[in-house]
Every structure is written in structure tokens, then in C-alpha cells.
C-alpha atoms as a PDB file:
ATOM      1  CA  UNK A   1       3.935   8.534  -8.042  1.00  0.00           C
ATOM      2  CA  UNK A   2       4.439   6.039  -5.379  1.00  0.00           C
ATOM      3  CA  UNK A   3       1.887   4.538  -3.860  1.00  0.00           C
ATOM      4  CA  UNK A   4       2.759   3.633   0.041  1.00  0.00           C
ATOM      5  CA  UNK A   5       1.197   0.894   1.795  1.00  0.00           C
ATOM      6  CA  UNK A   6      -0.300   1.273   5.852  1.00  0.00           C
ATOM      7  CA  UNK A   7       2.328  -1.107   7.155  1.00  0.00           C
ATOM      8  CA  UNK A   8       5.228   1.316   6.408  1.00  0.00           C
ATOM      9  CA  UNK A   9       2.947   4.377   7.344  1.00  0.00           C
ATOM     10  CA  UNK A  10       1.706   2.138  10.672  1.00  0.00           C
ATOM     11  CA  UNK A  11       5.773   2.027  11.537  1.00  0.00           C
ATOM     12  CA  UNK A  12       6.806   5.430  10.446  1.00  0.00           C
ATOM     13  CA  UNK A  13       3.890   7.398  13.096  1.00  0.00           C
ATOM     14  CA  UNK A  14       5.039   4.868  15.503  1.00  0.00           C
ATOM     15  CA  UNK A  15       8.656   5.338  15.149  1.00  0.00           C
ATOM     16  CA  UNK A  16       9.726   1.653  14.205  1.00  0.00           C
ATOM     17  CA  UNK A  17      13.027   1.788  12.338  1.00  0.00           C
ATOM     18  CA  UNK A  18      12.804  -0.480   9.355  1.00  0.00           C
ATOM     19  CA  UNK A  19      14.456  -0.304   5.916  1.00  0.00           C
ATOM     20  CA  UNK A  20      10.903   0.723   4.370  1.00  0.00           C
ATOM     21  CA  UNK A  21      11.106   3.729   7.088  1.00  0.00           C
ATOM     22  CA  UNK A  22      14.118   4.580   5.791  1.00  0.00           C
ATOM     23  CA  UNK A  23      13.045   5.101   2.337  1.00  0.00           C
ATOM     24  CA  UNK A  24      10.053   6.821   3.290  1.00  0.00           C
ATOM     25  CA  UNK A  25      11.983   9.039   5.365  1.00  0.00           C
ATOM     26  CA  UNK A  26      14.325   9.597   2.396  1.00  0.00           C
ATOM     27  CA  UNK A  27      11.395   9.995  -0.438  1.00  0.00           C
ATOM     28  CA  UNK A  28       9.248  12.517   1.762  1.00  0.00           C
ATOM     29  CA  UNK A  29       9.808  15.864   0.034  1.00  0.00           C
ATOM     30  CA  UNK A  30      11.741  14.717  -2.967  1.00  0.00           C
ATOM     31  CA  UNK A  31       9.290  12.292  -4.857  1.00  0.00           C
ATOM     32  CA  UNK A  32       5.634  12.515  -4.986  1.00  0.00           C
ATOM     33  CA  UNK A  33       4.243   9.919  -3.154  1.00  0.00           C
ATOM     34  CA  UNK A  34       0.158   8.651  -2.561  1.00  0.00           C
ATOM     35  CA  UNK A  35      -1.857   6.558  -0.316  1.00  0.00           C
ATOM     36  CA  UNK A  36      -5.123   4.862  -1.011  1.00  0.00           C
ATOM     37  CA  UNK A  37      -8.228   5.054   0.337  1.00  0.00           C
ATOM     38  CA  UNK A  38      -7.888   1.873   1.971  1.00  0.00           C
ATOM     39  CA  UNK A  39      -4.913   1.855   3.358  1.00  0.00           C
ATOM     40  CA  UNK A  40      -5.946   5.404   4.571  1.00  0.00           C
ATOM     41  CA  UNK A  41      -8.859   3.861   6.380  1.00  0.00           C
ATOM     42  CA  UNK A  42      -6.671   1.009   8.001  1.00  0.00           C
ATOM     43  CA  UNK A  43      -3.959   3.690   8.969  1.00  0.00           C
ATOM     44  CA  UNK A  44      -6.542   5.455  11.225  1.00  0.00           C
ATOM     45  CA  UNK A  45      -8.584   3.489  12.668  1.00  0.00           C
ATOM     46  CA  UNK A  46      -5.193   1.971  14.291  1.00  0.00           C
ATOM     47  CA  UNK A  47      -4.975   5.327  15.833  1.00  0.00           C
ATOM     48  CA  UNK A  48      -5.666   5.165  19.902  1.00  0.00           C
ATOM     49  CA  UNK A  49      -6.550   8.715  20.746  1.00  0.00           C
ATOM     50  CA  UNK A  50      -8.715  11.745  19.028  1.00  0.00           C
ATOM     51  CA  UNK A  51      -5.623  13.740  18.767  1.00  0.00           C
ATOM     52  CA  UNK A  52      -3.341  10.894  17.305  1.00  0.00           C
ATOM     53  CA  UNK A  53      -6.096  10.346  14.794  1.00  0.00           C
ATOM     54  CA  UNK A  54      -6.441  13.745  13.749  1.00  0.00           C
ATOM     55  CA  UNK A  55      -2.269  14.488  13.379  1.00  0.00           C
ATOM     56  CA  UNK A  56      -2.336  11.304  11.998  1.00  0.00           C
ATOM     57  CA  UNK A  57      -5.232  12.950   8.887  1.00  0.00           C
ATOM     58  CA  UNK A  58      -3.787  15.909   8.920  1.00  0.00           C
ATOM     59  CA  UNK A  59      -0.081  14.323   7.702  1.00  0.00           C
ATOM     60  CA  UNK A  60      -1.920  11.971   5.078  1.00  0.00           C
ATOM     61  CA  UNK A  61      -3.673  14.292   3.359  1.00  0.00           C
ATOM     62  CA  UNK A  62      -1.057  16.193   1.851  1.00  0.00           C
ATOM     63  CA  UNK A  63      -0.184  13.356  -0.471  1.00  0.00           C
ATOM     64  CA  UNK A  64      -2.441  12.339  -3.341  1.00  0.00           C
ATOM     65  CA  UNK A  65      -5.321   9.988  -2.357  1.00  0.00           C
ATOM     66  CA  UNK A  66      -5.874   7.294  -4.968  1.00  0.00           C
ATOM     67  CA  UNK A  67      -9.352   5.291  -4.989  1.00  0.00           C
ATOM     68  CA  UNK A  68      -8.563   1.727  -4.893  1.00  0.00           C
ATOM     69  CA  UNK A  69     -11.530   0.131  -5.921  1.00  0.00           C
ATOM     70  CA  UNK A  70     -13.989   0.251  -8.654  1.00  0.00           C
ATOM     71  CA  UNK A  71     -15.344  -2.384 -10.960  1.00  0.00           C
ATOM     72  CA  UNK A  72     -12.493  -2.680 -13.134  1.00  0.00           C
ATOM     73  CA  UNK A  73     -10.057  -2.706 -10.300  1.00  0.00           C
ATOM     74  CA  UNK A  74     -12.376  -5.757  -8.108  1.00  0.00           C
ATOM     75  CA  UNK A  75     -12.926  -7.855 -11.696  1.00  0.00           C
ATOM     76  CA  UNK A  76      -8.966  -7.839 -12.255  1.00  0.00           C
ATOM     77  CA  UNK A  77      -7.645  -8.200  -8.460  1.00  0.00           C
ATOM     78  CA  UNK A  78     -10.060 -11.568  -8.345  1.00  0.00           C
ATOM     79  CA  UNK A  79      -8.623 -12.569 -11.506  1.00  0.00           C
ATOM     80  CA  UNK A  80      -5.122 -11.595  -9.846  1.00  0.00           C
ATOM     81  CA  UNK A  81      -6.237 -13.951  -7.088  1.00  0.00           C
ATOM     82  CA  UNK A  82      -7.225 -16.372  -9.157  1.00  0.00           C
ATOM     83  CA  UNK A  83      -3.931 -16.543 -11.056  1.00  0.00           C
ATOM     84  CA  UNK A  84      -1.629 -16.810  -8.355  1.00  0.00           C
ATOM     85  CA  UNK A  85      -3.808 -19.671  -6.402  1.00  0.00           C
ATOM     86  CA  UNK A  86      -3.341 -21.724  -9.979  1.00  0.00           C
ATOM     87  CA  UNK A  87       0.583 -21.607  -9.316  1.00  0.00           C
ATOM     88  CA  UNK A  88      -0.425 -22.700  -5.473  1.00  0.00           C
ATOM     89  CA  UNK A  89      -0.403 -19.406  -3.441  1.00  0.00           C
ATOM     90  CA  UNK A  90      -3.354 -17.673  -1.362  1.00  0.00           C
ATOM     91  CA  UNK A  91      -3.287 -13.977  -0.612  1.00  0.00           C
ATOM     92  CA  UNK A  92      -4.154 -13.522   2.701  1.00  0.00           C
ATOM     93  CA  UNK A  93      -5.694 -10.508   2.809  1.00  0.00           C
ATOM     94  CA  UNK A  94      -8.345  -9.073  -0.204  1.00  0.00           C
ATOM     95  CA  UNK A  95      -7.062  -5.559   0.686  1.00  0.00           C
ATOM     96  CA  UNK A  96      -3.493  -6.641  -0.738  1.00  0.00           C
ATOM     97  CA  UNK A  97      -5.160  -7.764  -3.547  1.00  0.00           C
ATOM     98  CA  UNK A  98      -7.036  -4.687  -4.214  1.00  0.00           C
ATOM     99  CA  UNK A  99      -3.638  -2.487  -3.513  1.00  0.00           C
ATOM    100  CA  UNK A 100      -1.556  -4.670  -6.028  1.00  0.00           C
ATOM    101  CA  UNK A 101      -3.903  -4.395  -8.550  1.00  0.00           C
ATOM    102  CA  UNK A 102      -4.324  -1.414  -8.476  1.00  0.00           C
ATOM    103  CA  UNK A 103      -0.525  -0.515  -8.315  1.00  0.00           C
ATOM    104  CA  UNK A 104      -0.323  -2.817 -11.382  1.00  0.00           C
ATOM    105  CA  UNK A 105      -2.952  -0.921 -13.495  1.00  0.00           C
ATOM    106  CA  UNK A 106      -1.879   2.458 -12.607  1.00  0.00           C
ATOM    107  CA  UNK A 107       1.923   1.568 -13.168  1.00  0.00           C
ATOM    108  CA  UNK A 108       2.639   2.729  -9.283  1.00  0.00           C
ATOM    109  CA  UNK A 109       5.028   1.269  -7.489  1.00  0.00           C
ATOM    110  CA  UNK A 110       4.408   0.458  -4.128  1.00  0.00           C
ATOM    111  CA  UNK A 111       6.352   0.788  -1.108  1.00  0.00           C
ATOM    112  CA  UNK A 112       5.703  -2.007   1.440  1.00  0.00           C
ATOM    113  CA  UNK A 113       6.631  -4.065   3.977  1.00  0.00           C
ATOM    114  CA  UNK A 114       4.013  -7.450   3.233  1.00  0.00           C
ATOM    115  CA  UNK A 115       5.320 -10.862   2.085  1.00  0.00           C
ATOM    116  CA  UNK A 116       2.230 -11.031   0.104  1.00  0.00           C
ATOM    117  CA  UNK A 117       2.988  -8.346  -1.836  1.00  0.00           C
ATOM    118  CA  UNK A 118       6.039 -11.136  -3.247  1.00  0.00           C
ATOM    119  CA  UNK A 119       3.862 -13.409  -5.786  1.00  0.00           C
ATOM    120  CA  UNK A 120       2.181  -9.811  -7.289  1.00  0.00           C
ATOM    121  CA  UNK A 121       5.847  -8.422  -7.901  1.00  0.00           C
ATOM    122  CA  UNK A 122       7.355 -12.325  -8.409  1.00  0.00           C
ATOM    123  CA  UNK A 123       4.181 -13.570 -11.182  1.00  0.00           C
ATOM    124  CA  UNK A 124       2.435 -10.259 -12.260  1.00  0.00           C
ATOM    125  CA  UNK A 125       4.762  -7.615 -12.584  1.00  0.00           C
ATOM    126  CA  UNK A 126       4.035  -4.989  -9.286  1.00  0.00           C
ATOM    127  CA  UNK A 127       6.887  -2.885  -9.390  1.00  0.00           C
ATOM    128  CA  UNK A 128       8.063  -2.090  -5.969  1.00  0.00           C
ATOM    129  CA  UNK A 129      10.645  -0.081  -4.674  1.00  0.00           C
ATOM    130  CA  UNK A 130      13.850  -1.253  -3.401  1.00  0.00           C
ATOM    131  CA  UNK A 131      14.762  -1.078   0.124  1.00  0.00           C
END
């Protein structure tokens, strides 16, 4: 299962060609792929109109949705945090933090297009897939 984050989806509904586009494109039908809760959330609410919204829904959920969060998930992604601003880097975003984390408990790999998805793959072992 691969878990694909709102940036790619974000470019793929607007028709951005990028090599994580690409891959979607070429995974869609031939590997089973997710998206979280979260990212699900940030995907639509970038939506402008009712209809886009709702086309928008309808496409997302027809892959597995995968809940992010939880207790166990927020007590390791601050300790993720926490271990990768020891070696001198800040996340930018908590949501990243949340996806890798999750990603790296669930063994999914994660298809994305965010530099700070680097230090999770680089220092805690996110598997991600190549581009």
C-alpha cells in the first residue's frame, strides 16, 4: 500500500506535470494506493467550487483511507521531531510529521513531492518511492 501525499494529488486534479504525476499516473490501477485523513482534508478544502470539491471526493474515496493520528502516532511523530532538530533540522509543517510517522509505523511508503519529507527518509528510515 502506498500512501500518497496532497501535494502530488494537489498537482495531479490540477494537471501539473511533475515526475510524482507521472508515477501516480503510472501506479493508478496497478498498485493499491491510500490517502490519509489529513491529507484528504487539505486536498479539499483547496478545492474552489462545490462541484470541483465533490469530483474531487468522489475520486479519493476509492482508495483506502488511513487515520493518521492517534496517541501512539502524535507521541512518536514529536519524538520524530525531536530527533531530527538534535541533528539541526526543523520540520516545517506538524502535518509532515504526522504523515511520516505514520508511513514509518505502518511500513508505507509514501509518494511525495516535500523537501521535508528528506531528513524522515535521510535519518529515520521513510521509505519513499522513486521518481
Amino acid at each position: 500500500m502506498i500512501l500518497v501525499d496532497s501535494g502530488v494529488w494537489i498537482d495531479y486534479f490540477r494537471g501539473v506535470e511533475t515526475p510524482q504525476v507521472d508515477k501516480l499516473d503510472s501506479l493508478l490501477g496497478k498498485e493499491p494506493l491510500a490517502i490519509g485523513d489529513l491529507i484528504l482534508a487539505e486536498v479539499l478544502q483547496g478545492c474552489g467550487t462545490e462541484r470541483d470539491f465533490n469530483q474531487v471526493r468522489r475520486v479519493l474515496e476509492a482508495f483506502t483511507l488511513v487515520d493518521l493520528g492517534g496517541k501512539d502516532v502524535a507521541i512518536q511523530a514529536a519524538k520524530n521531531f525531536r530527533a531530527l532538530r538534535a541533528r539541526g533540522i526543523t520540520v516545517r509543517k506538524t502535518i509532515d510529521t504526522i504523515i511520516a510517522t505514520r508511513c514509518i509505523l505502518s511500513a508505507y511508503p509514501l509518494l511525495h513531492a516535500d523537501r521535508d519529507f528528506d531528513a524522515f527518509e535521510m535519518h529515520l528510515g521513510l521509505r519513499v518511492v522513486a521518481t
